[in-house]
Protein backbone atom coordinates (compact mmCIF):
# COMPACT_ATOMS: atom_id res chain seq x y z
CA UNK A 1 -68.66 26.01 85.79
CA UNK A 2 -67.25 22.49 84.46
CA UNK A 3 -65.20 20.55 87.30
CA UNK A 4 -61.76 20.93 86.16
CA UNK A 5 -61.29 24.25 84.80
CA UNK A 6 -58.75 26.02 85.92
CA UNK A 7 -59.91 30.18 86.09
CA UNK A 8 -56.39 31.18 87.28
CA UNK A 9 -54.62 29.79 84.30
CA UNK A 10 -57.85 31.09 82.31
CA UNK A 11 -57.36 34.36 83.45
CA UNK A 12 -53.88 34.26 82.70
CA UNK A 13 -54.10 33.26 79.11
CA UNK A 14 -56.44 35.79 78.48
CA UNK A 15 -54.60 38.72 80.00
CA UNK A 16 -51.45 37.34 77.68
CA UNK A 17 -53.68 37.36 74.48
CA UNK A 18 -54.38 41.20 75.39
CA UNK A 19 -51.18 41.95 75.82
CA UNK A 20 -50.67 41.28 72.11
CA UNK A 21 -53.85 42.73 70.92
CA UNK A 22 -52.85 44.78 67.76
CA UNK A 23 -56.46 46.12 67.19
CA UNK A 24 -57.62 48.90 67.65
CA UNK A 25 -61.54 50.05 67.84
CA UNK A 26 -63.35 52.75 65.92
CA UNK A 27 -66.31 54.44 66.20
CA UNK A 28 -68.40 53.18 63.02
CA UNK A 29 -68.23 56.16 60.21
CA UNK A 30 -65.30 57.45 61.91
CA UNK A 31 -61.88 57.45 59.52
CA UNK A 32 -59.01 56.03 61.16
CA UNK A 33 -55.29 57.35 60.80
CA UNK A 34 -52.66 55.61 59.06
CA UNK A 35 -51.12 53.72 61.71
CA UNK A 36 -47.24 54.31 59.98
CA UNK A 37 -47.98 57.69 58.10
CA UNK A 38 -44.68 59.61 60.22
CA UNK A 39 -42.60 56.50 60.42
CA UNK A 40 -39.69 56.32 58.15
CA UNK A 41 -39.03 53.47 55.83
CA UNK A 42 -37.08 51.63 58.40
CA UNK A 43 -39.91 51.59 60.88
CA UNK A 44 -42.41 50.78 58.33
CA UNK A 45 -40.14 47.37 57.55
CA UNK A 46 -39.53 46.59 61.33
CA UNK A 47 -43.10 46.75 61.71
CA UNK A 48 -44.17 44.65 58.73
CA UNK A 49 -40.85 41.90 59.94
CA UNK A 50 -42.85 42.12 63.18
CA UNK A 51 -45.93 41.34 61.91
CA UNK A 52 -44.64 38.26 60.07
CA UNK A 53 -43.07 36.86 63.13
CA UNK A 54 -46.29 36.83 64.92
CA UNK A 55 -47.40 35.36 61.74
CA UNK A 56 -44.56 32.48 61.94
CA UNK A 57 -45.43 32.19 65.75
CA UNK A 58 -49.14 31.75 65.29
CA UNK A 59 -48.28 28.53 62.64
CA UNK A 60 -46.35 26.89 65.60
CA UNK A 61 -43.24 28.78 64.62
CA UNK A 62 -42.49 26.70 61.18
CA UNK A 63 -41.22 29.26 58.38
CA UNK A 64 -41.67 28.07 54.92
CA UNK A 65 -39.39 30.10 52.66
CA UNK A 66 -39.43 28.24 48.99
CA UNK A 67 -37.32 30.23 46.18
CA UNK A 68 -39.29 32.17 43.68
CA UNK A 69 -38.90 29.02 40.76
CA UNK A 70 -40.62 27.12 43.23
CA UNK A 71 -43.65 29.45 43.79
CA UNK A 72 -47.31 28.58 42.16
CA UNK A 73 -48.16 30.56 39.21
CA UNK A 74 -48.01 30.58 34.74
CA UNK A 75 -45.32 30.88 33.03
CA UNK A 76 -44.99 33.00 30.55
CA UNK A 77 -42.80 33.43 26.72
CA UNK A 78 -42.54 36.47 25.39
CA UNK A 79 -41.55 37.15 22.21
CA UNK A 80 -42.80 36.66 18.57
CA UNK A 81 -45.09 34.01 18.20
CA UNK A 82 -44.55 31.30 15.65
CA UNK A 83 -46.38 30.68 12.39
């Protein structure tokens, strides 16, 4: 190994990484269960607000929350077209 690496603090990194794991592995050709088929609509949102914290956190904890006229897209008219 390199002079200057540090294993304990390695170690300890990595064992904090697989504490947040969220994976889960499966056989090939083996179907996997929903993971939120018997939760109830309020689960299913905490889990997605969860999932977009970790989000947030993984970004360096910077939210970016723009109102919808600001978002990228067409606009649209509707309506009878002219001539």
């Amino acid at each position: 190994m390199s002079e200057g690496i540090d294993l304990a603090a390695l170690k300890e990194r990595a064992e904090a990484r697989r504490g947040k794991v969220t994976v889960e592995v499966v056989k090939l050709g083996e179907p996997k269960a929903p993971p939120y088929a018997d939760a109830s609509p309020e689960e299913r949102l905490e889990a997605a607000v969860r999932l977009m914290n970790y989000h947030v956190a993984l970004r360096g904890g910077v939210e970016v929350v723009r109102p919808r006229s600001e978002w990228p897209g067409e606009t649209f008219k509707c309506g009878p077209r002219d001539g």
